[in-house]
PDB file of N, CA and C in Angstrom:
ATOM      1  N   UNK A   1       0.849  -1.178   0.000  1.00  0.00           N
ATOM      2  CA  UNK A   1       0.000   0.000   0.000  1.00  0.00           C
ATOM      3  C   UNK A   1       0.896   1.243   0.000  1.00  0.00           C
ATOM      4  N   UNK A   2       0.495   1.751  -1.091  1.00  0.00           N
ATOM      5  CA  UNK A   2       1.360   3.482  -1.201  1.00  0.00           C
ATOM      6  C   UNK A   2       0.865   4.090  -0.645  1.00  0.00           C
ATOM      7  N   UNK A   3       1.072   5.770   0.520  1.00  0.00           N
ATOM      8  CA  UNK A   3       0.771   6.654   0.613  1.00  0.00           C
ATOM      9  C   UNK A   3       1.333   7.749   0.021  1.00  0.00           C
ATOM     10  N   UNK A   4      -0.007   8.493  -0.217  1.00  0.00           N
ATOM     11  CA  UNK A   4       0.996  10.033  -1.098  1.00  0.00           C
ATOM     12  C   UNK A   4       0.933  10.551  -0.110  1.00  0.00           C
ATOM     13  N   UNK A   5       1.701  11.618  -0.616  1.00  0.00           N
ATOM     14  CA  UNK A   5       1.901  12.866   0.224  1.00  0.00           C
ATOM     15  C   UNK A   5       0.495  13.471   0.783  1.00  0.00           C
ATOM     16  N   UNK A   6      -0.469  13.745  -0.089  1.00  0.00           N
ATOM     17  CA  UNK A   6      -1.519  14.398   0.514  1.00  0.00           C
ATOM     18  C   UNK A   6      -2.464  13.747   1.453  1.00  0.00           C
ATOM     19  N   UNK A   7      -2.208  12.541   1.470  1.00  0.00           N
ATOM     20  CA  UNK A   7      -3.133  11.192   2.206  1.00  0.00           C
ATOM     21  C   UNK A   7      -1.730  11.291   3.397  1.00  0.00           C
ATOM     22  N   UNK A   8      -0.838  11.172   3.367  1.00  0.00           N
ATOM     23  CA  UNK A   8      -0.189  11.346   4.746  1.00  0.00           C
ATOM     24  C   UNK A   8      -0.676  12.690   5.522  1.00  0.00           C
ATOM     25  N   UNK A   9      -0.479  14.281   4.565  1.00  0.00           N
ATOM     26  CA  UNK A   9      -0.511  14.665   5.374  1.00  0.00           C
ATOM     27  C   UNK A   9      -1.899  15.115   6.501  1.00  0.00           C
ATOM     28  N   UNK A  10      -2.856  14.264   5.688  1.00  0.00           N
ATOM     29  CA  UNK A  10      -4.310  14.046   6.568  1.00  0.00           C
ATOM     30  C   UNK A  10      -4.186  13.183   7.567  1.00  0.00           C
ATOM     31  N   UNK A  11      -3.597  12.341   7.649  1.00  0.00           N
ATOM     32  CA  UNK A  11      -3.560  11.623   8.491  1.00  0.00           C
ATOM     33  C   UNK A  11      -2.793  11.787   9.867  1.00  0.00           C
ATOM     34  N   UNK A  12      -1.334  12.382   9.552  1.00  0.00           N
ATOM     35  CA  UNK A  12      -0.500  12.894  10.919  1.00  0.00           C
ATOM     36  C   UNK A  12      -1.046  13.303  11.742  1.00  0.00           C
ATOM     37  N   UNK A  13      -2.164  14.882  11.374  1.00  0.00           N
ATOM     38  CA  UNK A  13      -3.326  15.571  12.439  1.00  0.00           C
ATOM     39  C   UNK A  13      -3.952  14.805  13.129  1.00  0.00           C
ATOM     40  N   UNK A  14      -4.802  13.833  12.433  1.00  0.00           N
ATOM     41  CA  UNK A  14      -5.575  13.108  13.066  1.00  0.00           C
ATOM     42  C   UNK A  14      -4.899  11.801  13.988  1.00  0.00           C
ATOM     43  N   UNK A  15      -3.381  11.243  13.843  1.00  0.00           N
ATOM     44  CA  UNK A  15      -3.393  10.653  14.434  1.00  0.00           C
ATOM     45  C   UNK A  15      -2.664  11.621  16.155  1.00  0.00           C
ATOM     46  N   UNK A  16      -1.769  12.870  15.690  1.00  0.00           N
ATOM     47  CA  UNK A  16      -1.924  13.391  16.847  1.00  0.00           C
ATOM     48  C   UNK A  16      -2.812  13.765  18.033  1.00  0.00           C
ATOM     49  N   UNK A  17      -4.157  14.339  17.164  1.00  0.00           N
ATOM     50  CA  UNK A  17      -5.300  14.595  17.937  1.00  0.00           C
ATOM     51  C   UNK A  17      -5.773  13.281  18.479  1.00  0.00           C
ATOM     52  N   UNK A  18      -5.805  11.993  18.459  1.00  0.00           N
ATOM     53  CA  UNK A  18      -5.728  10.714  19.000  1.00  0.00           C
ATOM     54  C   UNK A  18      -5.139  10.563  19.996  1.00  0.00           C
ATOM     55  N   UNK A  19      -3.436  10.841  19.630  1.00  0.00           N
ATOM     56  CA  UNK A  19      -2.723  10.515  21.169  1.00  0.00           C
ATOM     57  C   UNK A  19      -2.663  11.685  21.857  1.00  0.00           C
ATOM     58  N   UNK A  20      -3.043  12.539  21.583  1.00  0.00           N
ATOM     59  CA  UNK A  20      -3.752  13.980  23.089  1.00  0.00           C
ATOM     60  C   UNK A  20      -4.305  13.695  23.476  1.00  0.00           C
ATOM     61  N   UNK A  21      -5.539  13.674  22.635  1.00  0.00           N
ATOM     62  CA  UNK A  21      -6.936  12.849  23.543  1.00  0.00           C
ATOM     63  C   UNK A  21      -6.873  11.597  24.358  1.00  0.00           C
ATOM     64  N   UNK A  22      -6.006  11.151  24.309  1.00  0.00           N
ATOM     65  CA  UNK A  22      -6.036   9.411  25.214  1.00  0.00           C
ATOM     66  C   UNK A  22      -5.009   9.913  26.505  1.00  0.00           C
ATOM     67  N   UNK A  23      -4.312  10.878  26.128  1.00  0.00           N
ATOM     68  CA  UNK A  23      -3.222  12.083  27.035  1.00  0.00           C
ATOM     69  C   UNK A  23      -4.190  12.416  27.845  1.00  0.00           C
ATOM     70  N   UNK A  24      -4.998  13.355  27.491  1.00  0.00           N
ATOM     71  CA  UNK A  24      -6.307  14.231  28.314  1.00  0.00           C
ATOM     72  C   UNK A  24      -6.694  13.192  29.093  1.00  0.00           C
ATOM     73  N   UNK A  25      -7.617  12.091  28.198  1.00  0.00           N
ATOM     74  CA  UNK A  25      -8.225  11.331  28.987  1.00  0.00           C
ATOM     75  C   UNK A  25      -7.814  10.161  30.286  1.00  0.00           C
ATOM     76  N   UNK A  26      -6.638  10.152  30.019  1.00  0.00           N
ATOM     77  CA  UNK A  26      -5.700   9.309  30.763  1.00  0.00           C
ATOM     78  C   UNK A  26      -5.372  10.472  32.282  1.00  0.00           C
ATOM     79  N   UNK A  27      -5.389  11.533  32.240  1.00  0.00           N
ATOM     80  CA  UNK A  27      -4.971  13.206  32.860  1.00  0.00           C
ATOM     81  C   UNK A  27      -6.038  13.076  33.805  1.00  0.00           C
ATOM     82  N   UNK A  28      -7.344  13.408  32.682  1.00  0.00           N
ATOM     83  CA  UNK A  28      -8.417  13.359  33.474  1.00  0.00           C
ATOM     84  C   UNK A  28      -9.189  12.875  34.325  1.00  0.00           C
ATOM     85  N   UNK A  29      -9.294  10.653  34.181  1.00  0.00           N
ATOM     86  CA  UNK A  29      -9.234   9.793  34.915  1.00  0.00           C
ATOM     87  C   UNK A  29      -8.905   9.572  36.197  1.00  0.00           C
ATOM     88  N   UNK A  30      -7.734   9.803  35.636  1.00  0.00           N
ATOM     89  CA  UNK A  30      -6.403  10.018  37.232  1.00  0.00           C
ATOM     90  C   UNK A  30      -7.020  10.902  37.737  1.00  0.00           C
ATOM     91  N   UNK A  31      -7.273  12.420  37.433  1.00  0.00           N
ATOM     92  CA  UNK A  31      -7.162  13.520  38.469  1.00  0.00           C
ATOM     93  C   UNK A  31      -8.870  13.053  39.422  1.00  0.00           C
ATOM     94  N   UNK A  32     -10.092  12.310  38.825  1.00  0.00           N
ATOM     95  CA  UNK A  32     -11.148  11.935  39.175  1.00  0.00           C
ATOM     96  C   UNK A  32     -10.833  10.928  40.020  1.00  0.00           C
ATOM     97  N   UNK A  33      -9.726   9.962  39.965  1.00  0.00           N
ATOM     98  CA  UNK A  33     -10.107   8.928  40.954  1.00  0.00           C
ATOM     99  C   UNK A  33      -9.491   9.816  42.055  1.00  0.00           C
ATOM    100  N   UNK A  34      -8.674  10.734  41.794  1.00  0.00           N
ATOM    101  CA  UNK A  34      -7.712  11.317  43.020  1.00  0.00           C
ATOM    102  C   UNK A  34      -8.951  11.637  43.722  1.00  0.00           C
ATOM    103  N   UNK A  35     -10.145  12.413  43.260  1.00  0.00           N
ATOM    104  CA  UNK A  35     -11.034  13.264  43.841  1.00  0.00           C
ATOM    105  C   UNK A  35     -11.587  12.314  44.841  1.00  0.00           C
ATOM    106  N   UNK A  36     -11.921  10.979  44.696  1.00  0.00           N
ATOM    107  CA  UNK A  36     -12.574   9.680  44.960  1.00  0.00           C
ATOM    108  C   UNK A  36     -11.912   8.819  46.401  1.00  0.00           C
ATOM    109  N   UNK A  37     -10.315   9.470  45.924  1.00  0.00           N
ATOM    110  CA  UNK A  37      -9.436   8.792  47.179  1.00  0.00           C
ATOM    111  C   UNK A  37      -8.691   7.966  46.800  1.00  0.00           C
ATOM    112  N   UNK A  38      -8.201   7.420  45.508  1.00  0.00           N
ATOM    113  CA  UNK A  38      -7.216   6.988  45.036  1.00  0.00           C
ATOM    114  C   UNK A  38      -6.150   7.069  44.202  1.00  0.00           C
ATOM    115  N   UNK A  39      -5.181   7.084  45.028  1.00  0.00           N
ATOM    116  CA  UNK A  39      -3.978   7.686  44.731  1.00  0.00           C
ATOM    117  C   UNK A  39      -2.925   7.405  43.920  1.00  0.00           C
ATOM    118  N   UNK A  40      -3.379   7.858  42.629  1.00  0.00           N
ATOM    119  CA  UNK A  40      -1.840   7.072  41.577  1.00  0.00           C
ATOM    120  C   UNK A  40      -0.842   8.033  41.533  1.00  0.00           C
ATOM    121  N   UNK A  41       0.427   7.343  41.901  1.00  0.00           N
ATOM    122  CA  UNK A  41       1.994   7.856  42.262  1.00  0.00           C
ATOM    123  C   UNK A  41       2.354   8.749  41.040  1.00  0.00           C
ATOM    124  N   UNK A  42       1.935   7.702  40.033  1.00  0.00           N
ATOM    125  CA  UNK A  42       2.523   8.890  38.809  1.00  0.00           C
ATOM    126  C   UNK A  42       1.348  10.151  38.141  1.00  0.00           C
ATOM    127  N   UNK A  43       0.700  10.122  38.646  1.00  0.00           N
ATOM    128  CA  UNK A  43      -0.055  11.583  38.734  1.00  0.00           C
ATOM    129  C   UNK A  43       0.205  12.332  39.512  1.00  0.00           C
ATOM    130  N   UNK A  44       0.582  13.426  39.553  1.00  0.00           N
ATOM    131  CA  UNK A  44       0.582  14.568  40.346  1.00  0.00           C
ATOM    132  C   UNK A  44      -0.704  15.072  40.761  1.00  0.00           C
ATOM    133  N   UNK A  45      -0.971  15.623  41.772  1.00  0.00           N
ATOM    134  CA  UNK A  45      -1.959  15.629  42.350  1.00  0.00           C
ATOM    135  C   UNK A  45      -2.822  17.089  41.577  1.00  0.00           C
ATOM    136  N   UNK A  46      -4.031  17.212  41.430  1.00  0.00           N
ATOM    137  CA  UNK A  46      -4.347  18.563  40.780  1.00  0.00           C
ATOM    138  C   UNK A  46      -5.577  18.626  41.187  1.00  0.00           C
ATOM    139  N   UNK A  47      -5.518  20.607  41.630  1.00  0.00           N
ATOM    140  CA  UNK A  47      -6.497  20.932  42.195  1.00  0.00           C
ATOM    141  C   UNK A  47      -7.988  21.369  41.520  1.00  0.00           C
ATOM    142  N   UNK A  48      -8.606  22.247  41.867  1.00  0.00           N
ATOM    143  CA  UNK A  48      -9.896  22.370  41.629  1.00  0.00           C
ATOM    144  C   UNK A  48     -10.012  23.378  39.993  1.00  0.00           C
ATOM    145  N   UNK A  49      -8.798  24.127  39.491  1.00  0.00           N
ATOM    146  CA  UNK A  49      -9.083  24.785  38.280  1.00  0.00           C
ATOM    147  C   UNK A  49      -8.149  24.059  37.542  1.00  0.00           C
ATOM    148  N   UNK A  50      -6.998  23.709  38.360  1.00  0.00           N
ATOM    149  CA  UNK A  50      -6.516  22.874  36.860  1.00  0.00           C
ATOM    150  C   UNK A  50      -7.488  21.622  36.261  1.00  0.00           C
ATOM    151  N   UNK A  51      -8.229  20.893  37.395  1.00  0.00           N
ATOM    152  CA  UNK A  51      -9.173  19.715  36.603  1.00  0.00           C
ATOM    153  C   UNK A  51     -10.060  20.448  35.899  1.00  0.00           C
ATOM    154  N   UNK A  52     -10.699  22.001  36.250  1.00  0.00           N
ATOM    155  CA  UNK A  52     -11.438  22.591  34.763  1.00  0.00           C
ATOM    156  C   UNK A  52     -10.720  22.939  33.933  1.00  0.00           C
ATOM    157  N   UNK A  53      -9.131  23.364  33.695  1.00  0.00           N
ATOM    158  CA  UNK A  53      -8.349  23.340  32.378  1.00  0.00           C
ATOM    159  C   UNK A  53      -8.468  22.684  31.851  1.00  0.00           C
ATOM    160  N   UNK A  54      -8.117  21.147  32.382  1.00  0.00           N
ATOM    161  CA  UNK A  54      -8.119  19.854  31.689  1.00  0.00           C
ATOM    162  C   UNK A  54      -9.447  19.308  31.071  1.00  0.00           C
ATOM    163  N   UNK A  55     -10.754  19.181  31.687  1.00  0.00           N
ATOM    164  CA  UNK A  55     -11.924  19.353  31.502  1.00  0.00           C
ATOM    165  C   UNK A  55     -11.882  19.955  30.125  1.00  0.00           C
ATOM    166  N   UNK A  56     -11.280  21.437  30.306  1.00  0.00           N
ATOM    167  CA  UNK A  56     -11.977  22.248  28.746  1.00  0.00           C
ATOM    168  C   UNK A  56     -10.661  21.856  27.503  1.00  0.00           C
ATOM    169  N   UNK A  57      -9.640  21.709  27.867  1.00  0.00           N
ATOM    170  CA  UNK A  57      -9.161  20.828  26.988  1.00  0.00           C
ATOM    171  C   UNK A  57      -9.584  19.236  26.264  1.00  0.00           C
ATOM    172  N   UNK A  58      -9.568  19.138  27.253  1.00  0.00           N
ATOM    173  CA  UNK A  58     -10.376  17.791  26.986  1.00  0.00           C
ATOM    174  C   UNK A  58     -11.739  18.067  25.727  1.00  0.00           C
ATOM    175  N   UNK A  59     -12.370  19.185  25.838  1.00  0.00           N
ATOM    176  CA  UNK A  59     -13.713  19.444  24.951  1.00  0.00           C
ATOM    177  C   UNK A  59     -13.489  19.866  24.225  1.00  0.00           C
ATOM    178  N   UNK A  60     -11.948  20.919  23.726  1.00  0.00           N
ATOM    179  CA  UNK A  60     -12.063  21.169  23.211  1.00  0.00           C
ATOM    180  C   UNK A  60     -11.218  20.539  22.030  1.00  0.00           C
ATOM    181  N   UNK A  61     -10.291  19.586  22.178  1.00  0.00           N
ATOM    182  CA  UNK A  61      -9.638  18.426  21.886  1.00  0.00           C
ATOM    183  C   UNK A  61     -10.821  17.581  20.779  1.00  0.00           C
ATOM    184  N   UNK A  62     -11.620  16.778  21.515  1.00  0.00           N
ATOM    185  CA  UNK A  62     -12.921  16.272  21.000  1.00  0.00           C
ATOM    186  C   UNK A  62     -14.067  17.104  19.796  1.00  0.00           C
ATOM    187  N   UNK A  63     -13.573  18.257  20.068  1.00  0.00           N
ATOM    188  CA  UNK A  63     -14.841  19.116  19.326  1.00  0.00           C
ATOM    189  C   UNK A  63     -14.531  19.134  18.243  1.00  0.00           C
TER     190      UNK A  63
END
């Protein structure tokens, strides 16, 4: 299977906007169970406006 140039360069965007979004959502998860009481080491802990940064990234990522 060949790709051209113009079929690659549709595709790079979209596969970046993929691994952000699984970034965000992976961000976002974590920072919810933190809220819940469980504590994953490799999350840093985040407070009440950074989880709405992430939140509106997150939407606006998706949109």
């Amino acid at each position: 299977m060949k790709l051209i140039a113009q079929q690659l360069l549709s595709v790079i965007p979209a596969v970046i906007l993929r691994v952000l979004s699984y970034g965000l959502l992976i961000l976002l998860t974590g920072a919810i169970l933190q809220r819940f009481g469980v504590r994953i080491p490799s999350v840093p802990t985040i407070d009440v406006t950074q989880l709405a940064y992430l939140c509106g990234a997150w939407w606006l990522c998706n949109r």
